[in-house]
Protein backbone atom coordinates (compact mmCIF):
# COMPACT_ATOMS: atom_id res chain seq x y z
CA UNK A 1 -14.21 -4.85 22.37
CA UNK A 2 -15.91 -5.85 19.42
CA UNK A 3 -12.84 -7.32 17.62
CA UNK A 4 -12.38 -9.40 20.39
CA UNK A 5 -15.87 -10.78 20.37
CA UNK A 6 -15.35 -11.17 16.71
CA UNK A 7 -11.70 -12.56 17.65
CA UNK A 8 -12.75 -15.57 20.14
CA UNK A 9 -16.20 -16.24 17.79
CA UNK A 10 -13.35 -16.72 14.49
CA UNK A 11 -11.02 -18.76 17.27
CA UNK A 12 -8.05 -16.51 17.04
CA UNK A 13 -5.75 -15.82 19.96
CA UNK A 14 -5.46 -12.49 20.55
CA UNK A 15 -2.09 -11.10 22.46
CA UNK A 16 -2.60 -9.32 25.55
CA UNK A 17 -2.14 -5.51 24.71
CA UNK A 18 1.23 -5.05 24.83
CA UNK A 19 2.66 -8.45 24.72
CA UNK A 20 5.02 -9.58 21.88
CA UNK A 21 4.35 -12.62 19.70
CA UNK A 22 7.62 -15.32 20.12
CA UNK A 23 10.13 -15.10 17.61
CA UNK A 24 9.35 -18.85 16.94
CA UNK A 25 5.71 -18.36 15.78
CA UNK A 26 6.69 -15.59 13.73
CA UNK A 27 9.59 -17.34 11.91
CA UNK A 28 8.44 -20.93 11.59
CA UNK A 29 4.52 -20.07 11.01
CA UNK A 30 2.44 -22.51 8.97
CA UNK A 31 2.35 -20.32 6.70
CA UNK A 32 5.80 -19.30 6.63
CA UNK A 33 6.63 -23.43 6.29
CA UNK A 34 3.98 -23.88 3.25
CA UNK A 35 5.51 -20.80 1.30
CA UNK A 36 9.64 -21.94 2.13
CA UNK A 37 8.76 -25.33 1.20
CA UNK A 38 7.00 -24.13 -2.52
CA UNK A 39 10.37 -21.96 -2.95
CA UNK A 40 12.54 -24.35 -2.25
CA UNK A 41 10.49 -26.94 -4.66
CA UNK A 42 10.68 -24.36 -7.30
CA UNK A 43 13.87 -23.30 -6.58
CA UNK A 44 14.50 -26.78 -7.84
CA UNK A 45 12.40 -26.42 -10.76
CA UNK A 46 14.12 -23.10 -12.02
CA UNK A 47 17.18 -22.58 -13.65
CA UNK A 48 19.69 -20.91 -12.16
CA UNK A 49 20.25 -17.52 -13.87
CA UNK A 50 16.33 -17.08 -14.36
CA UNK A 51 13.57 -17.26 -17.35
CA UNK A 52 13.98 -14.55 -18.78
CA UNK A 53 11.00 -12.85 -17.61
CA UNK A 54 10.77 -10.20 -15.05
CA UNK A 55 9.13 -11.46 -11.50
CA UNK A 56 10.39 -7.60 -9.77
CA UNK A 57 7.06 -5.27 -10.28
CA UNK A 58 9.31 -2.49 -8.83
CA UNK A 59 11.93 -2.94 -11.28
CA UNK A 60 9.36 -3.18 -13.94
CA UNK A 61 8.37 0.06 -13.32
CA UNK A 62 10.97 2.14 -12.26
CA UNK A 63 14.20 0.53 -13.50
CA UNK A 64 15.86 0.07 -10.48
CA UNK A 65 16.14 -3.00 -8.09
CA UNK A 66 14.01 -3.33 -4.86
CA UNK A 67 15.53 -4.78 -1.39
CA UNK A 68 14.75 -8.29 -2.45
CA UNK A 69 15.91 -7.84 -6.39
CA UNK A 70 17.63 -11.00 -7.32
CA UNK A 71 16.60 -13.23 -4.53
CA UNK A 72 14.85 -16.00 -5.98
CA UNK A 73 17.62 -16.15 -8.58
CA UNK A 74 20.35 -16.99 -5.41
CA UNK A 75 18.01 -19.64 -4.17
CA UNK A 76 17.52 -21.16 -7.87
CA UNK A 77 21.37 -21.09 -7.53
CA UNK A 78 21.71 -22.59 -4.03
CA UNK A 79 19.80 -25.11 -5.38
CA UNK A 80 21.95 -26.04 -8.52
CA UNK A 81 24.95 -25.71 -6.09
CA UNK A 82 26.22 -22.47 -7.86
CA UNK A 83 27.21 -20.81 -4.27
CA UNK A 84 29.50 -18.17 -5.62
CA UNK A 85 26.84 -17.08 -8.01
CA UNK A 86 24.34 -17.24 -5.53
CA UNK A 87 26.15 -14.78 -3.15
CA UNK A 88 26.09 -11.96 -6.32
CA UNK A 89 22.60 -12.42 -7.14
CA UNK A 90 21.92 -11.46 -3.64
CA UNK A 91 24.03 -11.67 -0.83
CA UNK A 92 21.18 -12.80 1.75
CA UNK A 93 20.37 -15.72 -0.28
CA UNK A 94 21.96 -18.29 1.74
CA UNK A 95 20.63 -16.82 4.61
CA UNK A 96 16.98 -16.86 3.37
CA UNK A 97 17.82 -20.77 2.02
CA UNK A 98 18.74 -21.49 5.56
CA UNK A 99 15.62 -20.34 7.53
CA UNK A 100 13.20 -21.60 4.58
CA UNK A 101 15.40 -25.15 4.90
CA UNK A 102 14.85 -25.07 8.24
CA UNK A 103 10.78 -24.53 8.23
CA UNK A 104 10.70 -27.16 6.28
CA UNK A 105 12.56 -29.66 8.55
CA UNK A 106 10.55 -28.43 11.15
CA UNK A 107 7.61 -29.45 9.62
CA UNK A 108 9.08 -33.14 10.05
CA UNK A 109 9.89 -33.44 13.44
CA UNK A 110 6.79 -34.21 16.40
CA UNK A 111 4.82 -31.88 18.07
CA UNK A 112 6.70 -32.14 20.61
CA UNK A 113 9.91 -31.65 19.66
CA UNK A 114 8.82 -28.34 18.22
CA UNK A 115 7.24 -26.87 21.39
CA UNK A 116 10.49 -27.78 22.92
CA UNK A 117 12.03 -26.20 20.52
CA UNK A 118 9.34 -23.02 20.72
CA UNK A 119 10.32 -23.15 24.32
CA UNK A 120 13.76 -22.76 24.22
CA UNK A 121 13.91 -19.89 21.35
CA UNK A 122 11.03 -18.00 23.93
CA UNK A 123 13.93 -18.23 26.76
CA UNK A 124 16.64 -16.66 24.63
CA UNK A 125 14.24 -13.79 23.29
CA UNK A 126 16.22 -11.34 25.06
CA UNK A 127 19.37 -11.41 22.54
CA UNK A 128 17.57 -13.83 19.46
CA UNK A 129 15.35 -10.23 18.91
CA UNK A 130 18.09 -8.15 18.51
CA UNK A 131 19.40 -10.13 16.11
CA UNK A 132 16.61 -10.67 14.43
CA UNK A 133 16.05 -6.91 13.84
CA UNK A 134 19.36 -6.61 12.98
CA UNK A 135 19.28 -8.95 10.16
CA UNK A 136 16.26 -7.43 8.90
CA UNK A 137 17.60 -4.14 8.76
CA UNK A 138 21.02 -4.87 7.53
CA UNK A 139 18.60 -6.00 4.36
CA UNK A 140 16.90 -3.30 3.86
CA UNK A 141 19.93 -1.37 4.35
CA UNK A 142 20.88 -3.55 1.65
CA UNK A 143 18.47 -2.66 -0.64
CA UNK A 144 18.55 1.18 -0.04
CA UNK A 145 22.32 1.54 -0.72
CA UNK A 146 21.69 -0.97 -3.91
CA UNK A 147 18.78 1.13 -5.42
CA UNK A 148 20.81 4.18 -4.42
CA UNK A 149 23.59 2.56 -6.39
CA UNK A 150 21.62 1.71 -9.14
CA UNK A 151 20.07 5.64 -9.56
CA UNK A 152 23.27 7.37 -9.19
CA UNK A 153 24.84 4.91 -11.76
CA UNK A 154 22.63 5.37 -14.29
CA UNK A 155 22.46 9.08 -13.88
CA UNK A 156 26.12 8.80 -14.45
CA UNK A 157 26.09 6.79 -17.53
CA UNK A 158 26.90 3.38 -16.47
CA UNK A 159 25.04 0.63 -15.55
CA UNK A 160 25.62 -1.38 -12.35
CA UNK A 161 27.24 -5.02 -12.62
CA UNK A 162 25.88 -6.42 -9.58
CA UNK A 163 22.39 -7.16 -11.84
């Protein structure tokens, strides 16, 4: 009760218990727009096969690459139109290009035009979700089998290529 006091004081919209937010407002947030639109600017900025410096904390300190390993190196790539090397840096590169591409078109069409657009994403929830999940497990997936890879290489000896 209180955090909904606190909730309507602040001017946040709280769901109704048990109702899901829209695929929409979770993809193409404000927030979600400001930070694709900075990656895409620096993805500009960058060059393509990286500084030289580490950004990974996880691979920092264990050795080993984490789900999203390589990722801002793809869309440095996508951005120098180096597709091919792109897709080995990290295979759900062009993917993430795409949806941050797409925030930040959004951001230049009317008001309207996006609620129609929110509209019509919250009347195909039913089979966008799935997919949605699906995507976002098939990357973590991703990045379990990759570590995995990575461990079981270098217990062997050898050092994975993908990296």
């Amino acid at each position: 009760m209180t955090t909904e006091l606190a909730a309507r004081r602040e001017g946040i919209a709280l769901l109704p218990r048990g109702q899901r937010r829209n695929l929409y407002d979770v993809i193409f947030s404000p927030l979600t727009a400001l930070f694709a639109i900075a990656a895409l600017l620096l993805s500009f900025l960058l060059p393509p096969d990286g500084m030289g410096v580490p950004l990974c904390w996880f691979k920092s300190l264990y050795g080993h690459p984490c789900p999203g390993c390589g990722l801002s190196r793809s869309l440095t790539c996508i951005s120098h139109l180096q597709f091919g090397k792109a897709w080995t840096y990290h295979p759900f590169g062009p993917l993430i290009y795409a949806l941050f591409f797409a925030n930040a078109l959004l951001l230049l069409l009317p008001r309207q035009q996006r609620a129609r657009l929110r509209m019509r994403l919250a009347e195909q929830d039913r089979w966008l979700r799935p997919i949605y999940w699906a995507i976002v497990a098939s990357f973590l997936v991703f990045g379990i089998v990759r570590l995995l890879w990575s461990v079981l290489s270098a217990q062997a000896g050898r050092l994975p290529t993908y990296y």
